[in-house]
N, C-alpha and C. Protein backbone atom coordinates (compact mmCIF):
# COMPACT_ATOMS: atom_id res chain seq x y z
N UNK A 1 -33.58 142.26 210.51
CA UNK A 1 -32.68 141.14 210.63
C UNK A 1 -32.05 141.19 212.02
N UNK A 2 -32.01 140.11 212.64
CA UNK A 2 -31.42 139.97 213.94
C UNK A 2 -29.79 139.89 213.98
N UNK A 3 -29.09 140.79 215.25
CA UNK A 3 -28.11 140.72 214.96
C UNK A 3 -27.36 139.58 215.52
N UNK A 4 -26.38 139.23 215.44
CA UNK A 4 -25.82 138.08 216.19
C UNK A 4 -25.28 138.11 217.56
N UNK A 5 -25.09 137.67 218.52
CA UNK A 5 -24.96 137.99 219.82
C UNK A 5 -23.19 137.34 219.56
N UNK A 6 -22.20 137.21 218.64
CA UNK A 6 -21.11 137.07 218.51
C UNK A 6 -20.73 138.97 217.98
N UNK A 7 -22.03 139.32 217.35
CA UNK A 7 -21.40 140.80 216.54
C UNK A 7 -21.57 141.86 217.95
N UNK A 8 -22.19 141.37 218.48
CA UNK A 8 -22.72 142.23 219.50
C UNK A 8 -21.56 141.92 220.64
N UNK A 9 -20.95 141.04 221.43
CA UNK A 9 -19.93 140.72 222.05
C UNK A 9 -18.73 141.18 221.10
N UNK A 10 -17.96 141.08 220.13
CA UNK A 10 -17.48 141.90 219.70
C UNK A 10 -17.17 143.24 219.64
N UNK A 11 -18.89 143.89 219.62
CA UNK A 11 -18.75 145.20 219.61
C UNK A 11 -17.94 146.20 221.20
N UNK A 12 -18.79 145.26 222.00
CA UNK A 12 -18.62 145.48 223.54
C UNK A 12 -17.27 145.29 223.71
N UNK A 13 -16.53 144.20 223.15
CA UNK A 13 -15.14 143.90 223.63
C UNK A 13 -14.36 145.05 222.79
N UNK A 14 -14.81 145.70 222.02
CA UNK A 14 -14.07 146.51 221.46
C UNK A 14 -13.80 147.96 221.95
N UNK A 15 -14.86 148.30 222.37
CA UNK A 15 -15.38 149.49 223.24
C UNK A 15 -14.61 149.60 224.60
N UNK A 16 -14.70 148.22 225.14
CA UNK A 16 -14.01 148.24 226.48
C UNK A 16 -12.53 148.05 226.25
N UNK A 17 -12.11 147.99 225.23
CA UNK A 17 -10.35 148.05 224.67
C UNK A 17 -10.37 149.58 224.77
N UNK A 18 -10.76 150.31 223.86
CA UNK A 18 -10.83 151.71 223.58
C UNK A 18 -10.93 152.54 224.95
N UNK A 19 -11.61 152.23 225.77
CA UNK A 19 -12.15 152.59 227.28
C UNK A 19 -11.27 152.20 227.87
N UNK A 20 -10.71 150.68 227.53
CA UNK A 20 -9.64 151.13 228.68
C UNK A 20 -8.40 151.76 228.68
N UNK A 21 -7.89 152.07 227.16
CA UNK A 21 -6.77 152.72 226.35
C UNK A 21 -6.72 154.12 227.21
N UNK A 22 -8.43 154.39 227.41
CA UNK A 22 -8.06 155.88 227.86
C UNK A 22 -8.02 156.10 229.58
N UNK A 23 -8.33 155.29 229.89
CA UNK A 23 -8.62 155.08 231.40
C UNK A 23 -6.79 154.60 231.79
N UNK A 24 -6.25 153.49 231.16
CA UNK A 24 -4.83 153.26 231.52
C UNK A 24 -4.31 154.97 231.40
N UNK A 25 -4.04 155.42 230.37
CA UNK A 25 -3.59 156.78 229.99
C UNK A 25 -4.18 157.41 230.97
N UNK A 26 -4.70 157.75 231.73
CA UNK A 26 -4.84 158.55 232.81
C UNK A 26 -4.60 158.00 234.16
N UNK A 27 -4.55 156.96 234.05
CA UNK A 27 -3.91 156.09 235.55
C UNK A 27 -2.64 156.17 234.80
N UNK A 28 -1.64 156.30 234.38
CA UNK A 28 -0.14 156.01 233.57
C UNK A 28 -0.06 154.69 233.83
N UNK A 29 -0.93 153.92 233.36
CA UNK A 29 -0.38 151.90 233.60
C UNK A 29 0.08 151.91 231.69
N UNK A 30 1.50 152.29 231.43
CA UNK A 30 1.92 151.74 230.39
C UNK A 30 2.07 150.36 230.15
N UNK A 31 2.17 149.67 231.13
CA UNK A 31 2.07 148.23 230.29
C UNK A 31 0.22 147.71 229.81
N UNK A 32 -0.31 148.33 230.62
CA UNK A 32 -1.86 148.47 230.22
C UNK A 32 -2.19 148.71 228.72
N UNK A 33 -1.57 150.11 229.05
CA UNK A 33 -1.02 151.39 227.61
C UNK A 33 -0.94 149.98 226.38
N UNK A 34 0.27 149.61 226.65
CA UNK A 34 0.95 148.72 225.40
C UNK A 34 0.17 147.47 225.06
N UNK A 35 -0.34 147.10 225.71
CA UNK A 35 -1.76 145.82 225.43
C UNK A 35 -2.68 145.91 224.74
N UNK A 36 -3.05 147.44 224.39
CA UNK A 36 -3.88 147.61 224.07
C UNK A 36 -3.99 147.83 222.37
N UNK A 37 -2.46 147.82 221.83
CA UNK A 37 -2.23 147.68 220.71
C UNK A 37 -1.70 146.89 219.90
N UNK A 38 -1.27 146.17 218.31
CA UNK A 38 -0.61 145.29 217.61
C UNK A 38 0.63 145.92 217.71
N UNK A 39 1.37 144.63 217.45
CA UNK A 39 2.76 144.91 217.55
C UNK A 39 3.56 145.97 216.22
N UNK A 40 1.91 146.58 215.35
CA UNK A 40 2.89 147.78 214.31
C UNK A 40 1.49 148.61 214.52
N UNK A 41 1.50 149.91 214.80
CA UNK A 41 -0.01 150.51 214.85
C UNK A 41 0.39 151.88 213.67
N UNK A 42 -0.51 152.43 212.86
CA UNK A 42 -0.40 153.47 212.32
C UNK A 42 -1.08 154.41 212.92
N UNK A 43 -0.01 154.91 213.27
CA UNK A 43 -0.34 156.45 214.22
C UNK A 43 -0.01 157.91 214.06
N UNK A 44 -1.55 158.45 214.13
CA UNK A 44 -1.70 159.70 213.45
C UNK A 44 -2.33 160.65 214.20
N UNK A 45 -1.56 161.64 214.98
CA UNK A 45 -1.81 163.01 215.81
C UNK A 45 -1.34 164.20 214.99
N UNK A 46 -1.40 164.50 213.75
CA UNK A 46 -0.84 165.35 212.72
C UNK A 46 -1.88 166.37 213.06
N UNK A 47 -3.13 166.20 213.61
CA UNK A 47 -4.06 167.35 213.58
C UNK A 47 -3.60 168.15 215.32
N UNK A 48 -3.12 167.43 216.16
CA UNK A 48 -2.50 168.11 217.04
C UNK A 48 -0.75 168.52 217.06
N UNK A 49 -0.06 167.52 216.63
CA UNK A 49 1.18 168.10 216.47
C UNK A 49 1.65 167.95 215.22
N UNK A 50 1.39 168.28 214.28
CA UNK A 50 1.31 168.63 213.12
C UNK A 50 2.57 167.29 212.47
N UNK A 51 3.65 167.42 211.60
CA UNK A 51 4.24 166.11 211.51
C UNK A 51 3.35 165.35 210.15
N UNK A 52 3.96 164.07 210.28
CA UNK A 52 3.30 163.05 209.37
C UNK A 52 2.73 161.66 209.96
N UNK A 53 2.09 160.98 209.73
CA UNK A 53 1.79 160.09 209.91
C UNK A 53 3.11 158.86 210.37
N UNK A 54 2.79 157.81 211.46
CA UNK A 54 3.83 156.71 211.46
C UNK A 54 3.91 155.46 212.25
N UNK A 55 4.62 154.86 211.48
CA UNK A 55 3.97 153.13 212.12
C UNK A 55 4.91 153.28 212.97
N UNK A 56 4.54 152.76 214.01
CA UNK A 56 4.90 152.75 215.76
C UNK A 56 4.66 151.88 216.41
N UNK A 57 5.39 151.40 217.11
CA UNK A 57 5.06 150.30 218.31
C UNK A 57 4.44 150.58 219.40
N UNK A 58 3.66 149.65 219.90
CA UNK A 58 3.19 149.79 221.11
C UNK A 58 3.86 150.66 222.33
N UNK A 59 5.64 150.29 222.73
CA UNK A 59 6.51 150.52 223.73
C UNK A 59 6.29 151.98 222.94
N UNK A 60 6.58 152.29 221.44
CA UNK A 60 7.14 153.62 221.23
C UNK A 60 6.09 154.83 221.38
N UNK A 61 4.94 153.94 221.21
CA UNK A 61 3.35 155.01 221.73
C UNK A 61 3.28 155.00 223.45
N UNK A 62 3.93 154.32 224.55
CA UNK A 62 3.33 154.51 225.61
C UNK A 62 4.44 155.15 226.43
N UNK A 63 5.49 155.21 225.72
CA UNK A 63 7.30 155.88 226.16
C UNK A 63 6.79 157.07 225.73
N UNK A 64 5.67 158.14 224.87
CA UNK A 64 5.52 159.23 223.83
C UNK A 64 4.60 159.78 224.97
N UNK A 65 3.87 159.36 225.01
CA UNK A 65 2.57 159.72 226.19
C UNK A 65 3.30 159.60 227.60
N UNK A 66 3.93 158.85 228.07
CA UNK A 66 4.55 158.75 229.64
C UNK A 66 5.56 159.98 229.38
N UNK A 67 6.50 160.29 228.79
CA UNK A 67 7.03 161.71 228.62
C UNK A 67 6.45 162.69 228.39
N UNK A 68 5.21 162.78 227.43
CA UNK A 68 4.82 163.85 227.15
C UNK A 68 3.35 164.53 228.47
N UNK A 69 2.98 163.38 229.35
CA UNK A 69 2.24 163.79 230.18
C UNK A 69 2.73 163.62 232.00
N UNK A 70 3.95 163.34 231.60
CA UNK A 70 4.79 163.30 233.41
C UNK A 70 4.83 164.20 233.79
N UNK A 71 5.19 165.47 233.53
CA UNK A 71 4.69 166.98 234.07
C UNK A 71 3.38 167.17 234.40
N UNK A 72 1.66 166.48 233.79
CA UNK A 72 0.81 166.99 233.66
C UNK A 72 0.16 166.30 234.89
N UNK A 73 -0.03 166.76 236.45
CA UNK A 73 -0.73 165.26 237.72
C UNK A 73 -1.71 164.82 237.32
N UNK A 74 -2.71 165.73 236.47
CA UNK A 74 -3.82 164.94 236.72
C UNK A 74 -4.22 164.93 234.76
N UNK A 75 -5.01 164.15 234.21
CA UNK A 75 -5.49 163.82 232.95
C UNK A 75 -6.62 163.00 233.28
N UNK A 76 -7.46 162.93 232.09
CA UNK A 76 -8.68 162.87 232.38
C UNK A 76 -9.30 162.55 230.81
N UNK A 77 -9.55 161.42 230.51
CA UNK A 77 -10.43 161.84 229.27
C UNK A 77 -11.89 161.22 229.50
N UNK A 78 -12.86 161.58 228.46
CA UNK A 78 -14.09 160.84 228.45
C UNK A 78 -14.14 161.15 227.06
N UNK A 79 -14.74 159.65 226.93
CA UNK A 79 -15.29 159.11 225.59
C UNK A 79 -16.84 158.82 225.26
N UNK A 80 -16.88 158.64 224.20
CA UNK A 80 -18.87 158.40 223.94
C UNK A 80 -19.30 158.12 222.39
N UNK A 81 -20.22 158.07 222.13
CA UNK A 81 -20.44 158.30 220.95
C UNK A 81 -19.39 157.17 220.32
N UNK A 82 -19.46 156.01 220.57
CA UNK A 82 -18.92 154.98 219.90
C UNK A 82 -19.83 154.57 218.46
N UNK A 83 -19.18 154.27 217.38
CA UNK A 83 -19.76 153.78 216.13
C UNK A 83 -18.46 152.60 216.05
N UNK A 84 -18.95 151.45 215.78
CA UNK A 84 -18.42 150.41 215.49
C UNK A 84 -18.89 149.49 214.51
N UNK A 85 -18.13 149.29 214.08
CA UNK A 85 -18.39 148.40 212.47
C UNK A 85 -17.73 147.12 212.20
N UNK A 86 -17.74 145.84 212.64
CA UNK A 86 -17.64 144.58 212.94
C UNK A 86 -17.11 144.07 211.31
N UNK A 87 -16.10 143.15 210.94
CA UNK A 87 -16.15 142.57 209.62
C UNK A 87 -15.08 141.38 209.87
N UNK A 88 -15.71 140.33 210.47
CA UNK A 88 -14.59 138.89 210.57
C UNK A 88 -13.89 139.50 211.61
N UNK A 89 -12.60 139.42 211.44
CA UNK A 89 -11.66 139.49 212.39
C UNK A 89 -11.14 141.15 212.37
N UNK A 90 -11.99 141.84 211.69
CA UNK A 90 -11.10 143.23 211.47
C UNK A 90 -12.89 144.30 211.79
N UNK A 91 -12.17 145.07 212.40
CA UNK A 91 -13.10 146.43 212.63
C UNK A 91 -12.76 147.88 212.55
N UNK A 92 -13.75 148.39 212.18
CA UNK A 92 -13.80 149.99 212.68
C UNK A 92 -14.20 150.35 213.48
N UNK A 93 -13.60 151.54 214.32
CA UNK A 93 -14.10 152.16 215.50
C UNK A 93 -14.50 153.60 215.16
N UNK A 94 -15.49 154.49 215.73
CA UNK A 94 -15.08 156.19 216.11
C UNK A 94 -15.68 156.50 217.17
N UNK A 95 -14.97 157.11 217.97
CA UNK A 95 -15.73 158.14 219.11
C UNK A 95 -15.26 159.33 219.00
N UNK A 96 -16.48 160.00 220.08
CA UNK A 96 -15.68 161.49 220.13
C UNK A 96 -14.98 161.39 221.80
N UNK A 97 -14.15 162.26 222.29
CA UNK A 97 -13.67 162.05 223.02
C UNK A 97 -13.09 163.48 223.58
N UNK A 98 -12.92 163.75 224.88
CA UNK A 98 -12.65 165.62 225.70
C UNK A 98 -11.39 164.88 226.00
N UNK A 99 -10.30 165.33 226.51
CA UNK A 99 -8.80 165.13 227.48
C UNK A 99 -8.89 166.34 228.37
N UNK A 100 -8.82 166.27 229.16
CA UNK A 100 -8.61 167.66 230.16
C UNK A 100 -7.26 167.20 230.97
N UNK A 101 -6.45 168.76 230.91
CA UNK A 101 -5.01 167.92 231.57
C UNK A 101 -5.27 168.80 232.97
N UNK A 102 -4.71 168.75 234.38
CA UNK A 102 -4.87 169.93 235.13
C UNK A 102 -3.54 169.89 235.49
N UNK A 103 -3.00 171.21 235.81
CA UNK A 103 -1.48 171.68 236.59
C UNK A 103 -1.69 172.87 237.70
N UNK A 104 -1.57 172.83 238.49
CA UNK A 104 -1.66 174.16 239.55
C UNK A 104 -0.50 175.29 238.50
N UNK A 105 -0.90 176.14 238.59
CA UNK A 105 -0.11 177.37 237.51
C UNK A 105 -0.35 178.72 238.79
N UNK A 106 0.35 179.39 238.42
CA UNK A 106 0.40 180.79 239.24
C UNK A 106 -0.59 181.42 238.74
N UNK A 107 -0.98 181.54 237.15
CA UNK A 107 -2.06 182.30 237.18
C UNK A 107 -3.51 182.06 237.17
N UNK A 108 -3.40 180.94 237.73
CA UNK A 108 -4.80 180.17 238.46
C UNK A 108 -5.58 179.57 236.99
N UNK A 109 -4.94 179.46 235.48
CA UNK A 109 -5.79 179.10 234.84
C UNK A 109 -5.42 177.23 234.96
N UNK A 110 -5.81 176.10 235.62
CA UNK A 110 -4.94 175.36 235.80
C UNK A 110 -5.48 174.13 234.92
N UNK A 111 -6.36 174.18 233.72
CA UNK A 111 -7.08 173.61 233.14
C UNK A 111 -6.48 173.38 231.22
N UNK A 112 -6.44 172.38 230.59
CA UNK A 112 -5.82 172.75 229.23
C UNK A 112 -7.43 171.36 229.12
N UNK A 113 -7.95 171.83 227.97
CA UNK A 113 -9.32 171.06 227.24
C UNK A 113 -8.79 170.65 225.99
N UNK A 114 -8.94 169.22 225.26
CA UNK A 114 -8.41 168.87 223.87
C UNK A 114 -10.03 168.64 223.16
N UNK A 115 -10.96 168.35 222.57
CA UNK A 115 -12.06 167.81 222.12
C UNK A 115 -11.84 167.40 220.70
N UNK A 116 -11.69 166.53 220.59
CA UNK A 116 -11.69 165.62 219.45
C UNK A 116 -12.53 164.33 218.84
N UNK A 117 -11.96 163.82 218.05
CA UNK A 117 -13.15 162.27 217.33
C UNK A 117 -11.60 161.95 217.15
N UNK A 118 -11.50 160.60 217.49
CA UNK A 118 -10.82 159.30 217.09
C UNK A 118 -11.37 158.20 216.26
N UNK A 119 -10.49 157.84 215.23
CA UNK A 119 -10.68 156.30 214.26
C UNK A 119 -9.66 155.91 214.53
N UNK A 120 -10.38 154.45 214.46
CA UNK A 120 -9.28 153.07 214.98
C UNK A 120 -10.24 152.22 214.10
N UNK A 121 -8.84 151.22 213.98
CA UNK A 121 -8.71 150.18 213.41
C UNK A 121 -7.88 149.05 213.91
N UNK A 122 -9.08 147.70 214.16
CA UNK A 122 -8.32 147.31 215.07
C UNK A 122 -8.57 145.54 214.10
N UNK A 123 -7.43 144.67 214.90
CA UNK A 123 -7.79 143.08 214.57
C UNK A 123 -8.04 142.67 215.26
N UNK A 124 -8.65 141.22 215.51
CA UNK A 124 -9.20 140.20 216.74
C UNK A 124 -8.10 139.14 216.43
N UNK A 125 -7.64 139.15 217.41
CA UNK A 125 -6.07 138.12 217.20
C UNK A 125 -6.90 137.06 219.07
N UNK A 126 -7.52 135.98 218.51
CA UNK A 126 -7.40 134.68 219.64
C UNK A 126 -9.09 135.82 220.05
N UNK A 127 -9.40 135.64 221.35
CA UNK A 127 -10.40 136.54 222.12
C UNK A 127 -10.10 137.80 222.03
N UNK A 128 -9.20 138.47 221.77
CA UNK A 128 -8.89 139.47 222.18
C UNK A 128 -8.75 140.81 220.85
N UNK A 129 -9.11 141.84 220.96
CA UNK A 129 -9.36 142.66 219.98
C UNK A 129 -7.99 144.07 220.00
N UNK A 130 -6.98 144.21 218.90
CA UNK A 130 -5.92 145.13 219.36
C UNK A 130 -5.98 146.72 217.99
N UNK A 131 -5.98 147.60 219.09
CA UNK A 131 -5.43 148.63 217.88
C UNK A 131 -4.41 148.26 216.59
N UNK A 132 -4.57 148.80 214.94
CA UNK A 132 -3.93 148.36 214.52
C UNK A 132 -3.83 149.70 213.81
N UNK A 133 -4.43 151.05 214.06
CA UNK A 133 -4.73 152.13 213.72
C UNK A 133 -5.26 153.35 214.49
N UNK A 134 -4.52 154.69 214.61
CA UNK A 134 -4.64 155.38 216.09
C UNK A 134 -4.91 156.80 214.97
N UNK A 135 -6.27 157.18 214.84
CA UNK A 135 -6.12 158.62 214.27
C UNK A 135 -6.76 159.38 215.09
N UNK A 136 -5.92 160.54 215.68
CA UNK A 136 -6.90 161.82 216.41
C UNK A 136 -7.22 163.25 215.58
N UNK A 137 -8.45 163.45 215.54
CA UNK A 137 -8.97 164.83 214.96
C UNK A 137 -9.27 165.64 215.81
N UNK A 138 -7.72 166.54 215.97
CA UNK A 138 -8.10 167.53 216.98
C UNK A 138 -9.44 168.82 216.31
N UNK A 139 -10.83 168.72 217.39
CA UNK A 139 -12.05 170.10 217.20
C UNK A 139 -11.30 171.27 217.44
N UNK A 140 -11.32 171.17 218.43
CA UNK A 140 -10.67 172.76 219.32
C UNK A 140 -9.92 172.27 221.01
N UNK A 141 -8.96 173.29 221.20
CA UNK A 141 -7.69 173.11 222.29
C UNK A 141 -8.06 174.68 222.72
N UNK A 142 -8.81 174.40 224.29
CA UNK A 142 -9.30 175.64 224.79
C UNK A 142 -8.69 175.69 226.22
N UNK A 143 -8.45 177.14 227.13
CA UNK A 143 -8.59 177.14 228.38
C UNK A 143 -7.21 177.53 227.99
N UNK A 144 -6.21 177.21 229.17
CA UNK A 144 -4.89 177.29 229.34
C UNK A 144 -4.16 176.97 228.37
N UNK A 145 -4.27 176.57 227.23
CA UNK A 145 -2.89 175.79 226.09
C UNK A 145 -2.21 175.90 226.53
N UNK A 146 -0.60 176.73 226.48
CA UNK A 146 0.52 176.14 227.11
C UNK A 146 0.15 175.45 228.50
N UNK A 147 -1.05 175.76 229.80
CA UNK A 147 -0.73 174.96 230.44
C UNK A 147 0.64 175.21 231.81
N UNK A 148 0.92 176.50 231.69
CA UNK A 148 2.23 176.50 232.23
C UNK A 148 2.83 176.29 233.80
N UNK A 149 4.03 175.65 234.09
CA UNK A 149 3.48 175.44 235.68
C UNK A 149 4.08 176.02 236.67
N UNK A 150 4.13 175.81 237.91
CA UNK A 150 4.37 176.19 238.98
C UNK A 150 5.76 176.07 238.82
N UNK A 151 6.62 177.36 238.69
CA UNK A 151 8.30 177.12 239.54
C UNK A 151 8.34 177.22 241.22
């Protein structure tokens, strides 16, 4: 069966939301950051900072990340392994995805590695496709963890 070149534009516009979620996050363009989600997202990093699950705003996810990575100069993620699943106006996403943070440290380890898979869930509101669901499954957190820096 042939697929539709509407499911297929879809898919792409979805991918390049996700891509650019992580690409803003490493340039710090929070208003980028905040575009990229609905105005209530359920957001879930419980496998890295343990906690519960919680509906969050856009401003309150890109104020969380701009504090929690302003110490860190450089970040870095890459993504791949996209699976996407198209249904009307609503989809599923997963990739897997590395974060590498770097800090010059005294004891030269200046590298912290995250490797994980993300699900999202997102709506198509007009052209445009928005997170409406943020889950990260932290694999393994290798190299430097704390990460610690230069006094």
């Amino acid at each position: 069966m042939p697929v539709s070149l509407s499911l297929l534009l879809a898919k792409d516009r979805i991918i390049e939301l996700l891509n650019r979620l992580f690409i803003s996050t490493d340039d710090r363009d929070w208003p980028a950051v905040r575009a990229c989600f609905a105005k209530s997202v359920h957001f879930d990093v419980t496998s890295l900072a343990g906690g519960e699950p919680q509906t969050m705003t856009p401003e309150q996810i890109a104020a969380g990340w701009e504090e929690g990575l302003r110490a860190i100069p450089v970040v870095f993620h890459q993504a791949g392994n996209y699976l996407v699943e198209v249904t009307g106006d609503q989809a599923t996403a997963f990739c897997y995805a590395t974060a590498t943070h770097y800090q010059p440290t005294q004891s030269g380890n200046k590298v912290r590695t995250f490797i994980g898979s993300y699900d999202f869930e997102l709506i198509r509101r007009g052209n445009a496709w928005l997170i409406t669901s943020f889950q990260y499954h932290l694999k393994a957190l290798f190299e430097n963890v704390a990460l610690e820096r230069e006094e």
